[in-house]
Each structure stands twice: as structure tokens, then as C-alpha cells.
C-alpha atoms as a PDB file:
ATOM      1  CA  UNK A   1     109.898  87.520  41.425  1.00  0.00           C
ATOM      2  CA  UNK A   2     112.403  90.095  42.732  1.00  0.00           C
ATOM      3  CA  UNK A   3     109.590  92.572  43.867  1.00  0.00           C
ATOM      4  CA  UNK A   4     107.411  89.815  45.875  1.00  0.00           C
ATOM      5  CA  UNK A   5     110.777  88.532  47.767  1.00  0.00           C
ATOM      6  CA  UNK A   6     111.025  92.516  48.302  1.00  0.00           C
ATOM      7  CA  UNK A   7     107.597  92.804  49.893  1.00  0.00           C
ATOM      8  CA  UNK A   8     107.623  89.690  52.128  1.00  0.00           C
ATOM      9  CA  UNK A   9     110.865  91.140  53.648  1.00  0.00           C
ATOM     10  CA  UNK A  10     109.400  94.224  54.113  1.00  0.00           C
ATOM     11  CA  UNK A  11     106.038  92.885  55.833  1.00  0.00           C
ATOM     12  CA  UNK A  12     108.430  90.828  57.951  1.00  0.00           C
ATOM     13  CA  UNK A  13     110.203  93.325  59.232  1.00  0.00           C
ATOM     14  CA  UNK A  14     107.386  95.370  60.010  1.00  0.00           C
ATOM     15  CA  UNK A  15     106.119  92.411  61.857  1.00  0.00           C
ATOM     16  CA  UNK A  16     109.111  92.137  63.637  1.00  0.00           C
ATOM     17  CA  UNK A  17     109.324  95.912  64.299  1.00  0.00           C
ATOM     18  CA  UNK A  18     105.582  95.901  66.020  1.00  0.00           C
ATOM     19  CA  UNK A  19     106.053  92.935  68.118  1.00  0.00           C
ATOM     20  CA  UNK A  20     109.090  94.384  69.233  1.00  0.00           C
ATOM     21  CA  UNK A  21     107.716  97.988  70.527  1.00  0.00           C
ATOM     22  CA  UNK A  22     104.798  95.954  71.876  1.00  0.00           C
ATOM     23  CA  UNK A  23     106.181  93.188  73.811  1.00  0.00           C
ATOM     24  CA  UNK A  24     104.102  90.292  71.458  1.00  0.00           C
ATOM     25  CA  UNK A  25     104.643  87.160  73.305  1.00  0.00           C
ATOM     26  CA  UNK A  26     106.275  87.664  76.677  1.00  0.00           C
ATOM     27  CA  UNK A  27     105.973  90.174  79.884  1.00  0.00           C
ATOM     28  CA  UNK A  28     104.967  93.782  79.194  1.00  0.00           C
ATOM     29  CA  UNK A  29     107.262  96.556  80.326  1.00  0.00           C
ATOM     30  CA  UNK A  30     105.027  97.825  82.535  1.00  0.00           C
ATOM     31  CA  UNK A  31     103.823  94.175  84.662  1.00  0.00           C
ATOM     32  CA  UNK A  32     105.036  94.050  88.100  1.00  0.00           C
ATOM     33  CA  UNK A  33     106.693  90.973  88.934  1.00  0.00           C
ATOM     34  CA  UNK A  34     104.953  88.514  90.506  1.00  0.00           C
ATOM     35  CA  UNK A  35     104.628  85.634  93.092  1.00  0.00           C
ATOM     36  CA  UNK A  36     102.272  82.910  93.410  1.00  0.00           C
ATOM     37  CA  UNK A  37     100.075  83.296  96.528  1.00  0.00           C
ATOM     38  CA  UNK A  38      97.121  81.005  97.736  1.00  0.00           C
ATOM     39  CA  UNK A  39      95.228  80.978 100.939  1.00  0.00           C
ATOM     40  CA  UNK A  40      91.559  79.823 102.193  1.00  0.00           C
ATOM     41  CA  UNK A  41      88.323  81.573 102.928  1.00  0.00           C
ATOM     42  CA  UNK A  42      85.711  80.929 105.164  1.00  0.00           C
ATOM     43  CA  UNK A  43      82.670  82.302 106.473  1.00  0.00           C
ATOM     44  CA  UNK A  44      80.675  81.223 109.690  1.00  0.00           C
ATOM     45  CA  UNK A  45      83.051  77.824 108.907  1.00  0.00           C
ATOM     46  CA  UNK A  46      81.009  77.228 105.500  1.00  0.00           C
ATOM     47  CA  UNK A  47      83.644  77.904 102.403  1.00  0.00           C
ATOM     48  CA  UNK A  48      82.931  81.429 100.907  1.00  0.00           C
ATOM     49  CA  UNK A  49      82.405  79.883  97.276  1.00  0.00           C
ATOM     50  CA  UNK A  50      82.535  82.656  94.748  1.00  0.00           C
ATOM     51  CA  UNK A  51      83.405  85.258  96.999  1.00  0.00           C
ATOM     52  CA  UNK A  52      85.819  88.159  95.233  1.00  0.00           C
ATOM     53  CA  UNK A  53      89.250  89.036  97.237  1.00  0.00           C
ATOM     54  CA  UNK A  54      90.600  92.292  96.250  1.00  0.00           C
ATOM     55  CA  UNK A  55      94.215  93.282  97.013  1.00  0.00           C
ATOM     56  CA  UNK A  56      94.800  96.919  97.308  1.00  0.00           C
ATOM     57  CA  UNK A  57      98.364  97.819  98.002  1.00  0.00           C
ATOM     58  CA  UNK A  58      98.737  99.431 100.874  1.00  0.00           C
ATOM     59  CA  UNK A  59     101.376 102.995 101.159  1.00  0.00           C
ATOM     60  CA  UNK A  60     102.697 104.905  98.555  1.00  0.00           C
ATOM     61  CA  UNK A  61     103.345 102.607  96.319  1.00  0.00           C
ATOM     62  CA  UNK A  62     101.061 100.984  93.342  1.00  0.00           C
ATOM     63  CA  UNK A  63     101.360  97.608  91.751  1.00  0.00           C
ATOM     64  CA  UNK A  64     102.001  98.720  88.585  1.00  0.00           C
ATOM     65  CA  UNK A  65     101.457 102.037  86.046  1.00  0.00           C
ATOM     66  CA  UNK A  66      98.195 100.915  85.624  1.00  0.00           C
ATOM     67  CA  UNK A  67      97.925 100.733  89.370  1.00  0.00           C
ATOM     68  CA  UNK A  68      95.804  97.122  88.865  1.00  0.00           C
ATOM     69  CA  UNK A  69      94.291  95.665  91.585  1.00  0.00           C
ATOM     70  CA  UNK A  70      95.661  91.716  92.220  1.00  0.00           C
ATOM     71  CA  UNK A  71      92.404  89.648  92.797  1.00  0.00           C
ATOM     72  CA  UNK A  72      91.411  86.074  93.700  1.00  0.00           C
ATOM     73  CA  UNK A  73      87.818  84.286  93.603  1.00  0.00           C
ATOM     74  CA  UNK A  74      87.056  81.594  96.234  1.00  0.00           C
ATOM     75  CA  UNK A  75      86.352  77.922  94.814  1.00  0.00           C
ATOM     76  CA  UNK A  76      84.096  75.492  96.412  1.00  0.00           C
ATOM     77  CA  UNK A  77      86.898  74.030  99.236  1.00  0.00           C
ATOM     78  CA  UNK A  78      86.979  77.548 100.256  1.00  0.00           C
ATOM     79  CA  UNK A  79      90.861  77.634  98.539  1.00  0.00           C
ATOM     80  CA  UNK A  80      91.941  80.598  96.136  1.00  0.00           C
ATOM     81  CA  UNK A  81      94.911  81.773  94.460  1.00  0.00           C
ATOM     82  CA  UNK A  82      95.640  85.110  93.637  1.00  0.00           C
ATOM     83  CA  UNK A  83      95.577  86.797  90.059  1.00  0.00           C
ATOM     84  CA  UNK A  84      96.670  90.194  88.889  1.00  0.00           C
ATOM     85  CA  UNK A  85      97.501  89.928  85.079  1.00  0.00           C
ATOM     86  CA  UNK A  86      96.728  86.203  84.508  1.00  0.00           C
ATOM     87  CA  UNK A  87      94.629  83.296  86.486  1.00  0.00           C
ATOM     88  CA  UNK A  88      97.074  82.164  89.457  1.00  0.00           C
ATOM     89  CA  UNK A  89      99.893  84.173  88.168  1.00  0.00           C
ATOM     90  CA  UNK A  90     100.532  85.670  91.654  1.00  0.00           C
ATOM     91  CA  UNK A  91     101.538  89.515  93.451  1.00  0.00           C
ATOM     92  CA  UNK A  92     103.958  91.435  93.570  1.00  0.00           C
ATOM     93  CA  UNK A  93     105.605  91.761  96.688  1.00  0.00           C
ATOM     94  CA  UNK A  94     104.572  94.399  98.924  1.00  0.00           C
ATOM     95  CA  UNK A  95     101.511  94.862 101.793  1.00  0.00           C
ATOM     96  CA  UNK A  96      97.748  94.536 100.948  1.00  0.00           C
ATOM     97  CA  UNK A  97      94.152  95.136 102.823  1.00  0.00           C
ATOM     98  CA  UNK A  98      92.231  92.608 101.381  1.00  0.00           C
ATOM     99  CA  UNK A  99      88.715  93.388 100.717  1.00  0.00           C
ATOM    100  CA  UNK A 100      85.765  90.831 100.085  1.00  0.00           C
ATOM    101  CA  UNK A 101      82.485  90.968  97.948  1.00  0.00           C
ATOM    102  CA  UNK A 102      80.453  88.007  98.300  1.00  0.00           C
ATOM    103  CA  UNK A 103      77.778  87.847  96.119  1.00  0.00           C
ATOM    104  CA  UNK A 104      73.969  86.044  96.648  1.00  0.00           C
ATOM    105  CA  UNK A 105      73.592  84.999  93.544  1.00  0.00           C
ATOM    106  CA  UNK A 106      77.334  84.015  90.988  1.00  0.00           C
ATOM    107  CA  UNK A 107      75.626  84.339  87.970  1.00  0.00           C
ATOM    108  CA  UNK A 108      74.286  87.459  88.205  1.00  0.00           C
ATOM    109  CA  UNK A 109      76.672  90.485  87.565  1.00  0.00           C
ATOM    110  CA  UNK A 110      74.903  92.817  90.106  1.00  0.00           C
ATOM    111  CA  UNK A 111      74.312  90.445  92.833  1.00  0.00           C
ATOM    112  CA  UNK A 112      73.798  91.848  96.500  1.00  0.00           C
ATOM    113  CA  UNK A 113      76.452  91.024  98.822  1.00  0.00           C
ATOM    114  CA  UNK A 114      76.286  88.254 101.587  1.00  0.00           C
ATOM    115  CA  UNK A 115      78.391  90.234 103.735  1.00  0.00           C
ATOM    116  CA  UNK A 116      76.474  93.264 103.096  1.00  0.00           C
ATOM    117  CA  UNK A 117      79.406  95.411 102.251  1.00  0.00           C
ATOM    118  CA  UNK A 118      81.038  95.238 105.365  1.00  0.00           C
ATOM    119  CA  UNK A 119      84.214  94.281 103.848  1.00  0.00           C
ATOM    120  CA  UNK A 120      84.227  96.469 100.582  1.00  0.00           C
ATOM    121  CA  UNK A 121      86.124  99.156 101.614  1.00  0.00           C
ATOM    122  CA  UNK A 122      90.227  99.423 101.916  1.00  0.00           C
ATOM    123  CA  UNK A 123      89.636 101.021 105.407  1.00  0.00           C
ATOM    124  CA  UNK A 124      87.423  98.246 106.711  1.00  0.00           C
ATOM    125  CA  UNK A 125      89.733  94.918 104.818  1.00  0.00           C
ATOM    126  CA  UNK A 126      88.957  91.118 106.180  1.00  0.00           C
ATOM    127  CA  UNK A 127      92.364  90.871 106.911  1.00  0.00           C
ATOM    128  CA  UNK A 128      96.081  92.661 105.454  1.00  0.00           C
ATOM    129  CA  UNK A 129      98.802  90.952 104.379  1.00  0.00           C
ATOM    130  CA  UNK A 130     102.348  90.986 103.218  1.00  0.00           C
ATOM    131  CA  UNK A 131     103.868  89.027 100.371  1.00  0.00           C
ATOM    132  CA  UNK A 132     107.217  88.170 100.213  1.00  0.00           C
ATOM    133  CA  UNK A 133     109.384  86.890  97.131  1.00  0.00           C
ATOM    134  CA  UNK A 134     109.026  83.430  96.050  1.00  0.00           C
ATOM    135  CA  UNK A 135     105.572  81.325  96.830  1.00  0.00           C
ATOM    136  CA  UNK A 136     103.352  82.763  99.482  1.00  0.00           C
ATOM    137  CA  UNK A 137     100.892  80.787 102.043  1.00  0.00           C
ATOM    138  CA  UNK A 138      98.542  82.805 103.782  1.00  0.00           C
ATOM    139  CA  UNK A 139      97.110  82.519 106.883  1.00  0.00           C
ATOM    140  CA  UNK A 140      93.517  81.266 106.662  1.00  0.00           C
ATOM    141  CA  UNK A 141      91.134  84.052 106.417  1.00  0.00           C
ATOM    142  CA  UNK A 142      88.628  83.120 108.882  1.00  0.00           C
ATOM    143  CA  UNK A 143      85.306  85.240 109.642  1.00  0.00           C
ATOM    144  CA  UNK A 144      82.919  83.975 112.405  1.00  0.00           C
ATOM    145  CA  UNK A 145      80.115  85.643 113.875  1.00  0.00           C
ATOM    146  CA  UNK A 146      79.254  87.462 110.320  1.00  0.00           C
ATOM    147  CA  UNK A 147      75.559  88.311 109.737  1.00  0.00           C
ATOM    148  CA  UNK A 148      74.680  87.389 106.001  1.00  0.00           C
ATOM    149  CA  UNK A 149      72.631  88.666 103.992  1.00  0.00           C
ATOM    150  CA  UNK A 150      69.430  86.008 103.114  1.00  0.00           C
ATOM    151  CA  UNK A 151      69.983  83.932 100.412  1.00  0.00           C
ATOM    152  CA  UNK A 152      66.612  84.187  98.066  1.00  0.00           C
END
């Protein structure tokens, strides 16, 4: 009896130990902190459903160690809210160029784009923003005039 009350405190502690050095259960040491941002998308005035918004942080400084890059997928009102470690768990604060991928076709993984990469790059973003502590509403990202690619 003495030895298995020995080995269940043992595994316990080593349970405790590795949860401890790893962060089981709550915010990693490296995650940025973060604040809930949501905003609209539209194209030509029809809601860019399943279009990809990338936020790349804009100066010196990275989101996190990791340097990962926030990101938020249209839904079918044309609304989205922003992700970076979680769904809808927010940004850190800080300024952004916010790129775009729209894809043709949602189910496929290597879809063209329906904005024909116009918008990919950090240098060329649909809009840039800044995001402030606390919850963030941003403007609506409007894009008229846009030649899409054709829809199969």
C-alpha cells in the first residue's frame, strides 16, 4: 500500500511540474495580449463571403515571438472578427496593413483569387489600421470599382 500512495504522488507531481513549465490551461508566456476587433467587408457592394483578412503589423515591432499573423474570414453579411490565437479572440494593439485573398471557389484549398492578387501583398493592403486597447470597430472596408476574377 505504502509504495502505490508513493507512486501516485510522484506521477502527480510530475503532472503538476509539466503543466506548470508549459502553461496547461491558461495564456502562454509568449501570446500577445489581445482585443476583440470586428469590422465589415465588401466588394463592388456584394459581401466578400469567405474572403481571408490578414493583419501584418506594421514597424518594428511583431505580434508576438512567433511573429503570428492576426487573421479574420468574412461571413455571409459581409461581418468578421479578427483571430490571432483563437476564433474572435482579438489583436494586440498596435498598426496593421490588412491584406485580402478572396478565393473562387471556399472549398478548395488552392482556389484562384477573385481579386486577382491585387491585395496580397503588405505593400499594396485594402486598407491599414490601428487598434487600440479595449473593443475595436473598424471602419467598413469598402472596395468599389474592383475587377474580379470570373467565377467558373
Amino acid at each position: 500500500m505504502p509504495q502505490r500512495y508513493t507512486y501516485l504522488t510522484i506521477l502527480g507531481l510530475l503532472i503538476f511540474l509539466t503543466c506548470s513549465n508549459l502553461g496547461c490551461g491558461g495564456k502562454k508566456a509568449w501570446h500577445a495580449d489581445l482585443h476583440t476587433t470586428k469590422g465589415t467587408m465588401f466588394v463592388n457592394g456584394v459581401p466578400a463571403e469567405y474572403a481571408t483578412l490578414y493583419f501584418h503589423s506594421l514597424g518594428d515591432t511583431t505580434v508576438d515571438v512567433r511573429e503570428t499573423i492576426p487573421y479574420a474570414i468574412v461571413r455571409a453579411d459581409g461581418s468578421f472578427i479578427v483571430s490571432t490565437y483563437a476564433p474572435d479572440d482579438g489583436v494586440p494593439v498596435g498598426e496593421y496593413a490588412v491584406t485580402a485573398r478572396w478565393p473562387l471557389d471556399p472549398d478548395k484549398m488552392m482556389s484562384p483569387d477573385r481579386l486577382r492578387g491585387k491585395y496580397l501583398q503588405k505593400t499594396s493592403p485594402v486598407t491599414t489600421v490601428m487598434i487600440q486597447e479595449g473593443d475595436n470597430q473598424l471602419p467598413p472596408i469598402e472596395l468599389n470599382g474592383v475587377k474580379l476574377a470570373k467565377v467558373p
